[in-house]
N, C-alpha and C. Protein backbone atom coordinates (compact mmCIF):
# COMPACT_ATOMS: atom_id res chain seq x y z
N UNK A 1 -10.39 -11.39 6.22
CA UNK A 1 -9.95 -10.07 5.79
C UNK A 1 -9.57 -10.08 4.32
N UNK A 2 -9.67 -10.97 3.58
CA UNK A 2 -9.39 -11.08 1.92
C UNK A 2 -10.47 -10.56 1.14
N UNK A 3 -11.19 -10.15 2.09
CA UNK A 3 -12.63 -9.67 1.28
C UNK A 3 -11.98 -7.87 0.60
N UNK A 4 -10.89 -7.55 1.86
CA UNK A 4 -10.54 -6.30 1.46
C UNK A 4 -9.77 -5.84 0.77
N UNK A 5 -8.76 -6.86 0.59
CA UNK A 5 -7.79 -6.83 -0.62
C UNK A 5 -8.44 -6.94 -1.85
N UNK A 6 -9.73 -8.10 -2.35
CA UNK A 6 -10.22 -7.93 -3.37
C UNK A 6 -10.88 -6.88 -3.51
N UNK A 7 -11.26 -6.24 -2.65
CA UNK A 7 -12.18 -5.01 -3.19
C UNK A 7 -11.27 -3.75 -4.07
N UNK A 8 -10.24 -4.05 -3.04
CA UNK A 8 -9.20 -2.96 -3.33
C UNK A 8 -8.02 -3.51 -4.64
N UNK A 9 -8.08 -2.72 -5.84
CA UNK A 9 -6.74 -3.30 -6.66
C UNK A 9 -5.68 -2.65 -6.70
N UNK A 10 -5.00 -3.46 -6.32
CA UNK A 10 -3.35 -3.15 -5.52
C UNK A 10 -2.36 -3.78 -7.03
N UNK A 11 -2.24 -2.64 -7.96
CA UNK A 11 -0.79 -3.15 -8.84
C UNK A 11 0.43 -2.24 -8.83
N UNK A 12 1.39 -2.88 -9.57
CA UNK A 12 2.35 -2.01 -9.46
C UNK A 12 3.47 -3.06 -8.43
N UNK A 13 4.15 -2.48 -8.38
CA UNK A 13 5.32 -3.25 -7.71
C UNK A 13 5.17 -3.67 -6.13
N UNK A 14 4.32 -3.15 -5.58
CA UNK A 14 4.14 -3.71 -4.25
C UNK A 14 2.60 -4.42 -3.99
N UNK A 15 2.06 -4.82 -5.28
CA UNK A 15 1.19 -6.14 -5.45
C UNK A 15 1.08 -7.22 -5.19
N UNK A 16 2.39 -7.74 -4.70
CA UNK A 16 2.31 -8.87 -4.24
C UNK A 16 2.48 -8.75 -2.61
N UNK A 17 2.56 -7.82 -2.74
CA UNK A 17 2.48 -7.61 -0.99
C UNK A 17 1.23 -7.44 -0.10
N UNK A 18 0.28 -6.75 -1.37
CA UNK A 18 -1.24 -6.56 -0.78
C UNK A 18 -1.69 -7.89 -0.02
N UNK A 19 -1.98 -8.91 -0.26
CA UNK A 19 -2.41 -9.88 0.74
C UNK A 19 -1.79 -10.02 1.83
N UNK A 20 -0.72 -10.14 2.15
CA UNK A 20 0.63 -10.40 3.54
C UNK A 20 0.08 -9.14 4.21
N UNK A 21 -0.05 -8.09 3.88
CA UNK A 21 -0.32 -6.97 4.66
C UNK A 21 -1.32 -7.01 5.28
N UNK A 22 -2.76 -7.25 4.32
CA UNK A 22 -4.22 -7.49 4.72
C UNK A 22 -4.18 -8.52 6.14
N UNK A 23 -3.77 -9.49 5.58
CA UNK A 23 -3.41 -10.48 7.02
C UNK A 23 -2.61 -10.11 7.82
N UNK A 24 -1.85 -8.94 8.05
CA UNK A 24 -0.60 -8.48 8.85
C UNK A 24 -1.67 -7.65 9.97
N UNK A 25 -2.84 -7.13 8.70
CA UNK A 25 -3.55 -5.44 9.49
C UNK A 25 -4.55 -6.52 10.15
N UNK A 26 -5.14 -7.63 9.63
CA UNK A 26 -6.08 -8.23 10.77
C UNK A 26 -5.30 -8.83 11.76
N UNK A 27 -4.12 -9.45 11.84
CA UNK A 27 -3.75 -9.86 13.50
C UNK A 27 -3.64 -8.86 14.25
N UNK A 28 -2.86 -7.87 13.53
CA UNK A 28 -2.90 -6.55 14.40
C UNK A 28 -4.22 -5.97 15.09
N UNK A 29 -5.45 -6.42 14.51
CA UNK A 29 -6.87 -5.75 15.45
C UNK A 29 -7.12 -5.07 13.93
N UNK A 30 -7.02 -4.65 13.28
CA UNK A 30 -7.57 -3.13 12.11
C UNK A 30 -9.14 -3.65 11.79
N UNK A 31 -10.02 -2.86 12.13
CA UNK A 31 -11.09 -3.21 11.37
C UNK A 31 -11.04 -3.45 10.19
N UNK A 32 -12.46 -4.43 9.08
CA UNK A 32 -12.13 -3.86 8.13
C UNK A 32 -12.01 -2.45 7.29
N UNK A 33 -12.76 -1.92 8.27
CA UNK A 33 -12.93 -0.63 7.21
C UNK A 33 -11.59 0.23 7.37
N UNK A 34 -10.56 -0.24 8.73
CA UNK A 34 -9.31 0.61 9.15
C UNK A 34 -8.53 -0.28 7.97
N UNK A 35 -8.25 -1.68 7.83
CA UNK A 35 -7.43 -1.95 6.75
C UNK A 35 -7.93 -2.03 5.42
N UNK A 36 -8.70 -1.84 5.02
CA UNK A 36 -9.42 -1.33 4.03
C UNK A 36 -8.29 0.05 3.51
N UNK A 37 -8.82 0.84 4.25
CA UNK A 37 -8.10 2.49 4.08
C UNK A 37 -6.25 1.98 3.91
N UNK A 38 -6.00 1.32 4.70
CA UNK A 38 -4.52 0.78 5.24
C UNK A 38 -4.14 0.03 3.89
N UNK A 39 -5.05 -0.59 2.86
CA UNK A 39 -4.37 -1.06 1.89
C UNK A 39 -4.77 -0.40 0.83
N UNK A 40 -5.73 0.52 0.82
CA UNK A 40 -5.62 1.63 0.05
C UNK A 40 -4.37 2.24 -0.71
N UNK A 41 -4.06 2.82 0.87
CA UNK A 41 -2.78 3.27 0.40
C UNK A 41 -1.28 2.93 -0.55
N UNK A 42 -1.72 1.32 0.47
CA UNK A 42 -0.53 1.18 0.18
C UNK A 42 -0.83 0.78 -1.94
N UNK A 43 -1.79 0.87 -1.95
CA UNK A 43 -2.15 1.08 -3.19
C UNK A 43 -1.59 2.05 -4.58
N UNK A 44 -2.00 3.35 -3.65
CA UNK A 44 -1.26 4.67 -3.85
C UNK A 44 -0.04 4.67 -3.88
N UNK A 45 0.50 3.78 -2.92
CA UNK A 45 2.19 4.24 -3.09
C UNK A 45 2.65 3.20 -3.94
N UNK A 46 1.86 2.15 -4.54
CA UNK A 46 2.72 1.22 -5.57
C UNK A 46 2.56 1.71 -6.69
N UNK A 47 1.16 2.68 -6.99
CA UNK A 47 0.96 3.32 -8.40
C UNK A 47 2.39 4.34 -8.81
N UNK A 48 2.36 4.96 -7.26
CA UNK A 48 3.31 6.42 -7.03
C UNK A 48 4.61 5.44 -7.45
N UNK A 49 5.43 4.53 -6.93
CA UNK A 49 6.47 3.92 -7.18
C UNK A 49 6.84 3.46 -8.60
N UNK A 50 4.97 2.97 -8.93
CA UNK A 50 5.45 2.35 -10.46
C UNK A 50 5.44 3.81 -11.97
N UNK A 51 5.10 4.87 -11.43
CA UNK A 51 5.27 5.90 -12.00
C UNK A 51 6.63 6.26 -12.23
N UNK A 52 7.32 6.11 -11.08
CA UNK A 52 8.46 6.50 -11.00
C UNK A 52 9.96 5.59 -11.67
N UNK A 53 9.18 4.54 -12.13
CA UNK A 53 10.31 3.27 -12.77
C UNK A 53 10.88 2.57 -11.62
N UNK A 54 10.26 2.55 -10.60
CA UNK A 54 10.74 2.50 -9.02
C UNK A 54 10.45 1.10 -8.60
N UNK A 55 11.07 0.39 -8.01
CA UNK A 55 10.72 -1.28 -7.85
C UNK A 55 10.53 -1.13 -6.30
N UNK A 56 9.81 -2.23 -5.38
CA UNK A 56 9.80 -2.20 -4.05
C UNK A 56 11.12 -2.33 -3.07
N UNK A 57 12.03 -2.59 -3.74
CA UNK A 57 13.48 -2.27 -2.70
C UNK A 57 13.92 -1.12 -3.04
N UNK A 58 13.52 -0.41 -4.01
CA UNK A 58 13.64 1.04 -3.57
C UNK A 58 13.23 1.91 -3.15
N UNK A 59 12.20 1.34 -2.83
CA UNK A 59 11.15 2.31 -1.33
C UNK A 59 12.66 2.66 0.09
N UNK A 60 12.97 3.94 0.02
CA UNK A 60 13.65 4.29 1.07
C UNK A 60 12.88 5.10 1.91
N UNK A 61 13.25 5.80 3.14
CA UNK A 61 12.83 6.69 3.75
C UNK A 61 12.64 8.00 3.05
N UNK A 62 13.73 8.77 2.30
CA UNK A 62 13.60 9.64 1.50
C UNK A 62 12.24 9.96 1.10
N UNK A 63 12.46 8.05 0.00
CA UNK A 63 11.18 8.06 -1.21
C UNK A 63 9.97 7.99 -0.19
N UNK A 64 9.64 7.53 0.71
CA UNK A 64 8.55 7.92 1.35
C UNK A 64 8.40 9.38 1.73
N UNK A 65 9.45 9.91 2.22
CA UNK A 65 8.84 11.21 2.65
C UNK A 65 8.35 12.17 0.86
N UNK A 66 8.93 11.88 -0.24
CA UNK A 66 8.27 12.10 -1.22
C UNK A 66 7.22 11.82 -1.07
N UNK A 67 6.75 10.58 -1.34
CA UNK A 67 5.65 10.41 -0.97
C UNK A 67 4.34 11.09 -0.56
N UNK A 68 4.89 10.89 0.68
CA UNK A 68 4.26 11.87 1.37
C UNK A 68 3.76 13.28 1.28
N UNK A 69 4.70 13.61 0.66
CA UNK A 69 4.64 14.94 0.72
C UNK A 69 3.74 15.45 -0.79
N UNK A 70 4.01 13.96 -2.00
CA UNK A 70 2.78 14.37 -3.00
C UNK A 70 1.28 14.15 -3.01
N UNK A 71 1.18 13.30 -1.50
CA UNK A 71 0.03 13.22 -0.99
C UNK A 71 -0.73 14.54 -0.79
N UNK A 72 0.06 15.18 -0.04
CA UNK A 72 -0.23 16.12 0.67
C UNK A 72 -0.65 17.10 -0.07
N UNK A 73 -0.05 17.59 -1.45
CA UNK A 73 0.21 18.52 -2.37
C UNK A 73 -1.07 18.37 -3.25
C-alpha cells in the first residue's frame, strides 16, 4: 500500500502521518483506490491546518467540523 502514499503528496503538518495511516487503511481491508481517496484527504486537511498556522495537536473536534464544513462550501 506505499504505492499510495507516493502517489499522493501529503505536506503540511500531518505529513508524517501519511505513511502510518496508509498502513493503518490496508490492515483495515481499504482498497487501494478506497485509501487512496482516504489519504487524499487527509491531505486536504494538513494543507487546510497548515493554512491556518495550525500544528497536528491542534486538530480538535471543533477544527474538524470547520473543516468540514469548508469542504462542503
Amino acid at each position: 500500500m506505499g504505492d499510495v502514499v507516493s502517489r499522493v503528496r501529503v505536506s503540511g503538518p500531518l505529513a508524517g502521518y501519511a505513511a502510518g495511516f496508509a498502513v493503518y487503511l490496508a490492515g483495515a481491508g481499504y482498497t487501494r483506490l478506497s485509501a487512496a481517496n482516504q489519504v487524499r484527504l487527509l491531505a486536504h486537511l494538513s494543507r487546510w491546518l497548515e493554512e491556518r498556522g495550525l500544528a497536528a495537536g491542534e486538530l480538535t473536534g471543533q477544527r474538524a467540523e470547520e473543516f468540514l464544513a469548508a469542504r462542503r462550501a
